[in-house]
N, C-alpha and C. Protein backbone atom coordinates (compact mmCIF):
# COMPACT_ATOMS: atom_id res chain seq x y z
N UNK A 1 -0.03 -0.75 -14.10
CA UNK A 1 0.90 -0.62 -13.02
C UNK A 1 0.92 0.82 -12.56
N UNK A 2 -0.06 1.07 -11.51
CA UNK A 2 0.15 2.60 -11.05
C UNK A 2 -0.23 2.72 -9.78
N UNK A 3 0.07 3.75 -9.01
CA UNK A 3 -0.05 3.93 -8.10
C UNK A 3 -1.47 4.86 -7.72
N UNK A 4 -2.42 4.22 -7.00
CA UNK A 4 -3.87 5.29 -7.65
C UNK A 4 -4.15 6.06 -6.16
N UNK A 5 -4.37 7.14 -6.36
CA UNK A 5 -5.62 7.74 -5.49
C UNK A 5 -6.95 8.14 -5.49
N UNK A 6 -7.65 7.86 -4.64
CA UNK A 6 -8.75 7.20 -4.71
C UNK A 6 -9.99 8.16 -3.92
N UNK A 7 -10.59 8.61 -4.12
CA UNK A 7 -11.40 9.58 -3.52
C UNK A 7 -13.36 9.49 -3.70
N UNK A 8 -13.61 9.44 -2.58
CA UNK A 8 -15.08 9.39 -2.80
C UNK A 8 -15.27 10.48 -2.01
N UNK A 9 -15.57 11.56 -2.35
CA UNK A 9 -16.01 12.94 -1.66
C UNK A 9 -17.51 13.06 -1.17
N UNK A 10 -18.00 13.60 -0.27
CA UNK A 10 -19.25 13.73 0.43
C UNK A 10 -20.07 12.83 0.11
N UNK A 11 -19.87 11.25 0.62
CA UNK A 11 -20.12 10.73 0.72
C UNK A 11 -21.55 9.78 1.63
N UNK A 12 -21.54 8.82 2.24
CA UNK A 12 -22.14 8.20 3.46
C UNK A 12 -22.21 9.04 4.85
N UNK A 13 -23.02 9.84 4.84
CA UNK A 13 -23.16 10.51 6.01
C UNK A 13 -22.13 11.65 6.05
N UNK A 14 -22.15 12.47 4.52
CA UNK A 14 -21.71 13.58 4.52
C UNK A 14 -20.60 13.49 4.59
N UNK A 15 -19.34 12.28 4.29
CA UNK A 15 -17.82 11.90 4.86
C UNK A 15 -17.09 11.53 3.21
N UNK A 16 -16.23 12.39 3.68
CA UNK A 16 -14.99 11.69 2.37
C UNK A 16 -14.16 10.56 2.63
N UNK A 17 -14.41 9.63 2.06
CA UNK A 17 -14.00 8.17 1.84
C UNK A 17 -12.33 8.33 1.03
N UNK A 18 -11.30 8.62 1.21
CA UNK A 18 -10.23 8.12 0.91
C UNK A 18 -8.90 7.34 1.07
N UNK A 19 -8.18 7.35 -0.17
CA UNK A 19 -7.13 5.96 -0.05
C UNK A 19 -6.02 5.89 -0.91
N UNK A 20 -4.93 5.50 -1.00
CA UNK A 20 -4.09 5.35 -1.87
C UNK A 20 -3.98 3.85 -1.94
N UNK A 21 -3.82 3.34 -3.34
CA UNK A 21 -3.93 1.83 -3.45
C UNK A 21 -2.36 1.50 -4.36
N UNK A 22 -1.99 0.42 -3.91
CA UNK A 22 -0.64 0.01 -4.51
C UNK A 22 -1.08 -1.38 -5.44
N UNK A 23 -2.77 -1.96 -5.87
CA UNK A 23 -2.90 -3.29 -5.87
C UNK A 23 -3.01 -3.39 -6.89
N UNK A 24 -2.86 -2.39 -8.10
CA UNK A 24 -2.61 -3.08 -9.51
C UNK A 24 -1.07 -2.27 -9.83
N UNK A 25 -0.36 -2.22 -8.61
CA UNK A 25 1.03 -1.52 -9.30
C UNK A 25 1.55 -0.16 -8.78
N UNK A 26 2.86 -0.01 -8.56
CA UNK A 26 3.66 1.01 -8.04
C UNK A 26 4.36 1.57 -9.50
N UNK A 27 4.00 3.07 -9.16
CA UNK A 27 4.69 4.14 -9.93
C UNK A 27 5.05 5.34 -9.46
N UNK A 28 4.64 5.87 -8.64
CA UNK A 28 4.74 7.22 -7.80
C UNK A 28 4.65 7.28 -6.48
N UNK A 29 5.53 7.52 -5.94
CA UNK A 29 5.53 7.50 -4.07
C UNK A 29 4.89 8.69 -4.23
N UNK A 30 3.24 8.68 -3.36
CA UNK A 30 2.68 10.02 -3.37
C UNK A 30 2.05 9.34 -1.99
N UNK A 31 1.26 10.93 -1.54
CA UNK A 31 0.29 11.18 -0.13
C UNK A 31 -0.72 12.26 -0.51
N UNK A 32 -1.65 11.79 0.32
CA UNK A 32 -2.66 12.68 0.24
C UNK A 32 -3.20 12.77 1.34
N UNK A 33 -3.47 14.16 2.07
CA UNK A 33 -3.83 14.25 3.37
C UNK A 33 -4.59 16.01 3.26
N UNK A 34 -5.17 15.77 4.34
CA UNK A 34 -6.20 17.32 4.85
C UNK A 34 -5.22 18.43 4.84
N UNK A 35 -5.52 19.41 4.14
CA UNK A 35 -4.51 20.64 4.31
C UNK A 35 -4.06 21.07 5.42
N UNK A 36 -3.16 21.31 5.25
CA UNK A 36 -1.95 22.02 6.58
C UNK A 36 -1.63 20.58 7.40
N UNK A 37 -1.37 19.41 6.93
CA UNK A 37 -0.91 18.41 7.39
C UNK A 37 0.27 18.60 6.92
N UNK A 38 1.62 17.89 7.51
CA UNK A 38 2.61 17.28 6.98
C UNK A 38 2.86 17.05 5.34
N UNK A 39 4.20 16.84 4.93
CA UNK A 39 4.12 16.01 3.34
C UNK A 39 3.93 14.66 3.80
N UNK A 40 3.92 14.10 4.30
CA UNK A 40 3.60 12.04 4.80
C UNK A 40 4.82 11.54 3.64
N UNK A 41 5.72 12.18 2.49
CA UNK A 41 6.70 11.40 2.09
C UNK A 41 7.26 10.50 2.70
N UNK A 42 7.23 9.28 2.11
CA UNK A 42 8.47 8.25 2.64
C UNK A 42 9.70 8.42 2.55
N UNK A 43 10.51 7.97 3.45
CA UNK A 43 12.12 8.16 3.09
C UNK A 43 12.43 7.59 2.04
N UNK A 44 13.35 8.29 0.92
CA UNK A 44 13.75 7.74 0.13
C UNK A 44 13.11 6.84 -1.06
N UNK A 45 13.64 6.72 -2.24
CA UNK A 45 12.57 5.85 -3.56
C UNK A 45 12.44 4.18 -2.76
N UNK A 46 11.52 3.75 -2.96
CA UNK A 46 11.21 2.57 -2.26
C UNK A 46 11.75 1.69 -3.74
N UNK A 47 11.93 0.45 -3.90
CA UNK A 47 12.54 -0.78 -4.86
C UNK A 47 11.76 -1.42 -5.05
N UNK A 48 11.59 -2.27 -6.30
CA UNK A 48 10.59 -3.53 -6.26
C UNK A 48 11.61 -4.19 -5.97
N UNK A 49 10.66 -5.23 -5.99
CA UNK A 49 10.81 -7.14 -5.92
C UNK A 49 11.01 -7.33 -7.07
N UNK A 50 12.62 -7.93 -7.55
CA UNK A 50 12.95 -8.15 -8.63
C UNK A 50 12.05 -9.12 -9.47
N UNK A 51 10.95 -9.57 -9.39
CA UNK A 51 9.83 -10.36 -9.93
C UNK A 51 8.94 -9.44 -10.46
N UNK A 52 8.95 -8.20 -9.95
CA UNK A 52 7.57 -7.45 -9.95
C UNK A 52 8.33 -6.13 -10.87
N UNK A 53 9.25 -6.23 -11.17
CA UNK A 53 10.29 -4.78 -12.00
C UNK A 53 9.25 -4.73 -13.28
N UNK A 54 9.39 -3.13 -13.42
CA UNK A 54 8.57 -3.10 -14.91
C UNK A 54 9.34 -2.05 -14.89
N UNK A 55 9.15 -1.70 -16.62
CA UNK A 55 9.43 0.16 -16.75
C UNK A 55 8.70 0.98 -15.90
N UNK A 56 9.26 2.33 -15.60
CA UNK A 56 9.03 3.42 -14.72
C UNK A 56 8.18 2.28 -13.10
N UNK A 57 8.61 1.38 -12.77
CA UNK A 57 7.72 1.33 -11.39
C UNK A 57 7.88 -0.42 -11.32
N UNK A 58 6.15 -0.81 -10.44
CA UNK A 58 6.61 -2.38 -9.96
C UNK A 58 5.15 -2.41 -10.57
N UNK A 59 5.29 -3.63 -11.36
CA UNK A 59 3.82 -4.62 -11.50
C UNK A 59 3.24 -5.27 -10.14
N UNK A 60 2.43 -5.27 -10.63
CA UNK A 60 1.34 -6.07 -9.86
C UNK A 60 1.53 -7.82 -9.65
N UNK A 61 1.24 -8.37 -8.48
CA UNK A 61 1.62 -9.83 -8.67
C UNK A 61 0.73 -10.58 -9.50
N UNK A 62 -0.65 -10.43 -9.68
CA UNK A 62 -1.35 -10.98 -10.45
C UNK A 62 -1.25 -10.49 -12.09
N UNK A 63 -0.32 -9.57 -12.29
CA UNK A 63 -0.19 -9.07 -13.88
C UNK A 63 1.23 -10.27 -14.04
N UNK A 64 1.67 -10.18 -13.00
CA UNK A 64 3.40 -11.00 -13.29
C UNK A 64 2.84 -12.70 -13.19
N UNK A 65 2.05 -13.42 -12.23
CA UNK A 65 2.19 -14.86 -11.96
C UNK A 65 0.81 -14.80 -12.64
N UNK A 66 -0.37 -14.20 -12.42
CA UNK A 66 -1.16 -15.20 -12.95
C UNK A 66 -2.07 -16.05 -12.23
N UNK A 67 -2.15 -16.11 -11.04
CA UNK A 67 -3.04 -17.23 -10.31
C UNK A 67 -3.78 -16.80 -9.21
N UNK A 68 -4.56 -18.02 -8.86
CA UNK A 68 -5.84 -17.28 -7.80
C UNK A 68 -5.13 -16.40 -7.10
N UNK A 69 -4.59 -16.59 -6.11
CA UNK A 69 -3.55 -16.41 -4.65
C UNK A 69 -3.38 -14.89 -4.83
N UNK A 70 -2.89 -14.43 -6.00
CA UNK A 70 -2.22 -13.51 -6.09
C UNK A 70 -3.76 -12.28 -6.80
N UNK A 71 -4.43 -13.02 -7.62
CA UNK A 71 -5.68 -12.08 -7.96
C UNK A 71 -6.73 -11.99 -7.56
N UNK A 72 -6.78 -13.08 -6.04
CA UNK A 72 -7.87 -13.34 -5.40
C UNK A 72 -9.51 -13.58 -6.62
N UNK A 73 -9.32 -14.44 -7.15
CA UNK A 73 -10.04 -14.94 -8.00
C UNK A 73 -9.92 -16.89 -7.92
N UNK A 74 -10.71 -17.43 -8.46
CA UNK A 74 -10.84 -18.35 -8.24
C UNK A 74 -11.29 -18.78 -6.82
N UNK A 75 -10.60 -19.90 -6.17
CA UNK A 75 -10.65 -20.48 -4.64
C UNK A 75 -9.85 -19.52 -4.08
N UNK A 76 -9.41 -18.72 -4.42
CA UNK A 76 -9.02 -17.24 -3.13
C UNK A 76 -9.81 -16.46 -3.36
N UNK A 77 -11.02 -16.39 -4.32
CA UNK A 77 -12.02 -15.30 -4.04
C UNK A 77 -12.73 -14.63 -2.72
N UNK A 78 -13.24 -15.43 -2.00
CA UNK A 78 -13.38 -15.12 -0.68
C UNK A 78 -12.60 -15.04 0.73
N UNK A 79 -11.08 -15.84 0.40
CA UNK A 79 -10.46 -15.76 1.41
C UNK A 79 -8.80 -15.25 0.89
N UNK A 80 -9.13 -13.95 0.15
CA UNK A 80 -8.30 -13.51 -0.54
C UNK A 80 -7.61 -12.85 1.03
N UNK A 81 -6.10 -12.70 0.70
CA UNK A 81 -5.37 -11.86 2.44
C UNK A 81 -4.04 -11.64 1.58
N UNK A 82 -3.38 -11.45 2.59
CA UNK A 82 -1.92 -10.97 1.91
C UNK A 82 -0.80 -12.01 1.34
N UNK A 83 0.14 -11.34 0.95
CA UNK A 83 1.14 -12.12 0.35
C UNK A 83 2.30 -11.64 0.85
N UNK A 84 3.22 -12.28 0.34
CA UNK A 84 4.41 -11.40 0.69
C UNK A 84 4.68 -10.35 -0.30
N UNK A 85 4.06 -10.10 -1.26
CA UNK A 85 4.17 -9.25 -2.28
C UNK A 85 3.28 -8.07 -1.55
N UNK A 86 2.35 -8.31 -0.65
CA UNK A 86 1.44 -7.28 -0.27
C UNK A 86 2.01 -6.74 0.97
N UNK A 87 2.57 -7.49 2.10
CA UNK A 87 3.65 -7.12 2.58
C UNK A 87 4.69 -6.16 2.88
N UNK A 88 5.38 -6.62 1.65
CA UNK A 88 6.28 -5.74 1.17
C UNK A 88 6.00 -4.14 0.66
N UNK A 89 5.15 -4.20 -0.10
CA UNK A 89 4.15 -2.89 -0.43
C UNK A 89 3.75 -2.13 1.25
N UNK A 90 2.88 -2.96 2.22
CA UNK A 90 2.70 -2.24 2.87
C UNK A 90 3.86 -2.17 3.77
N UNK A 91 4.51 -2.89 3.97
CA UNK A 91 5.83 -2.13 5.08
C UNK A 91 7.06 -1.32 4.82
N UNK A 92 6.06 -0.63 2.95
CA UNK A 92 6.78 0.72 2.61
C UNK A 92 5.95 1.99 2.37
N UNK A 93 4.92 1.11 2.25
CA UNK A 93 3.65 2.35 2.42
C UNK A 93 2.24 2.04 3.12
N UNK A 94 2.61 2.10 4.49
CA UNK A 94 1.77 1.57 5.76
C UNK A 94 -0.08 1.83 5.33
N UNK A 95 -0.08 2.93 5.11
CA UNK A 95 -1.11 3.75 4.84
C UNK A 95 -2.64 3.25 3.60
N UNK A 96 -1.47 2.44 2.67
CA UNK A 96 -2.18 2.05 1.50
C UNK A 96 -2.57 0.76 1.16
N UNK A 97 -3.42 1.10 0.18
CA UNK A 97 -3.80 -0.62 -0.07
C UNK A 97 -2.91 -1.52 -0.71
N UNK A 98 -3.08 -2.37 -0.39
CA UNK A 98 -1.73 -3.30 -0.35
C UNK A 98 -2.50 -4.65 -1.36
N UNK A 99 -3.30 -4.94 -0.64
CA UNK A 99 -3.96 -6.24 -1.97
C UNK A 99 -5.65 -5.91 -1.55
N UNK A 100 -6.48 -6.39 -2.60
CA UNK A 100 -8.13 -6.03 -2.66
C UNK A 100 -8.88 -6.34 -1.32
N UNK A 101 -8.45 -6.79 -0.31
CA UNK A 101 -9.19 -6.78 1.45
C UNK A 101 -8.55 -6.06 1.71
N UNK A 102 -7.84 -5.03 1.86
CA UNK A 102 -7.01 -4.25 2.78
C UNK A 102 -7.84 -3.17 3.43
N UNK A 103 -8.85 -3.31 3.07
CA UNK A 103 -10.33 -1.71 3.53
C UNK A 103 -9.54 -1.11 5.54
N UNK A 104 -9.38 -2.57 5.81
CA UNK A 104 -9.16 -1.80 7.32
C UNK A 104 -8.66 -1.31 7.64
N UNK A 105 -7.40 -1.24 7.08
CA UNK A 105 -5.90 -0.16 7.23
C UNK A 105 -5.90 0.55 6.27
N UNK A 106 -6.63 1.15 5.49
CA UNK A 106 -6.25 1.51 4.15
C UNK A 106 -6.95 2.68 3.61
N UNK A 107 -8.13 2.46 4.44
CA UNK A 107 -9.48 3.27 3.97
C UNK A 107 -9.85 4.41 4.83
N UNK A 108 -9.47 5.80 4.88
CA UNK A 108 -9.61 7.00 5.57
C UNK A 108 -11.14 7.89 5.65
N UNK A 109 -11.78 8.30 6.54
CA UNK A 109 -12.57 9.51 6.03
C UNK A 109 -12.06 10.78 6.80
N UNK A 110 -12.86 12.19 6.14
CA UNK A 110 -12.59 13.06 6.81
C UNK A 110 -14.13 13.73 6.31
N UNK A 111 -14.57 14.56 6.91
CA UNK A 111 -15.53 15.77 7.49
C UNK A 111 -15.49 15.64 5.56
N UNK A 112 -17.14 15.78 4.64
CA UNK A 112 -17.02 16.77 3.61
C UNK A 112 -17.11 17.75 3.57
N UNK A 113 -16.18 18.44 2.06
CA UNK A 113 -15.50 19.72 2.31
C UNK A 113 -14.74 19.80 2.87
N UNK A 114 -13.92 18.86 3.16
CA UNK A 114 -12.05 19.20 3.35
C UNK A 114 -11.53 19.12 2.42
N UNK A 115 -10.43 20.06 2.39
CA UNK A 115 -9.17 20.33 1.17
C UNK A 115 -8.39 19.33 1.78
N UNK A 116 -7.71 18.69 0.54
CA UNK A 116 -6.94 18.15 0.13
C UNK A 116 -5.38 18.67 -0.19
N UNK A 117 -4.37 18.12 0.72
CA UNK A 117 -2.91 18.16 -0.47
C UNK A 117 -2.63 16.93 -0.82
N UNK A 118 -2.48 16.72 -2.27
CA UNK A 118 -2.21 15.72 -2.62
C UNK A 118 0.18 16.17 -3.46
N UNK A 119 0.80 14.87 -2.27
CA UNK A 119 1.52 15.40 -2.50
C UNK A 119 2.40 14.12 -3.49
N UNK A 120 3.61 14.97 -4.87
CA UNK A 120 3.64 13.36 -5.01
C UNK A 120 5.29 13.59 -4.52
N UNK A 121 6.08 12.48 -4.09
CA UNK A 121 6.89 12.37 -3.36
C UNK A 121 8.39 12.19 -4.51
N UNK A 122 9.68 12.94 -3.87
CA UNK A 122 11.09 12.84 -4.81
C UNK A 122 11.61 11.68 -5.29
C-alpha cells in the first residue's frame, strides 16, 4: 500500500517518462514536477473508502476484494478500466495513476536532464 513515483529518465528519444501511481495503494500525498514549478499539493489530507482503510494510508482494491475487476486479471485482463475505487483516487489526485490502463492521463515526459522537485505534501 504506497504511494509510488515512478521515473524513467533519458529515455525514448532522449525524454523522461514520469508518473505518480496510486494502484497498489495510498500513503503519501506527494508531486513531482520540473524545478521552479509550483508545490502541485492537494488541498488538504485526502480519506479512504472505508473498505480500502489500512494503517498509515488506503489499500489497494485488489489487496482488499480479491477479484478479476478489481486486479484486472482473469476476464478483465484485457478490458481492465476503472472502478469506482479508481475514481475516487483520481478525482483526488487527477494527475496519477489510478488503476493499471491509466498511461493516458497519467504518464508525463519532459526534455532529459531536467531537475526534478519531488514534493511530499502536509
Amino acid at each position: 500500500m504506497n504511494t509510488l513515483a515512478e521515473f524513467g529518465l533519458n529515455q525514448f528519444q532522449g525524454l523522461d517518462f514520469i508518473d505518480i501511481s496510486l494502484v497498489d495503494g495510498f500513503n503519501v500525498p506527494m508531486d513531482f514536477l520540473p524545478a521552479g514549478g509550483g508545490s502541485g499539493c492537494p488541498k488538504g489530507r485526502p480519506r479512504c473508502p472505508a473498505a480500502l482503510q489500512a494503517p498509515g494510508g488506503c489499500d489497494n482494491p485488489c489487496t482488499v476484494f480479491k477479484t478479476d475487476e478489481y486486479c484486472c486479471t482473469g476476464s478483465a485482463a484485457n478490458s481492465c478500466g476503472p472502478t469506482d475505487y479508481s475514481r475516487f483516487f483520481k478525482g483526488l489526485c487527477p494527475d496519477a495513476y489510478s488503476y493499471p490502463k491509466d498511461d493516458d492521463t497519467s504518464t508525463y515526459t519532459c526534455p532529459g536532464g531536467t531537475n526534478y522537485n519531488v514534493v511530499f505534501c502536509p
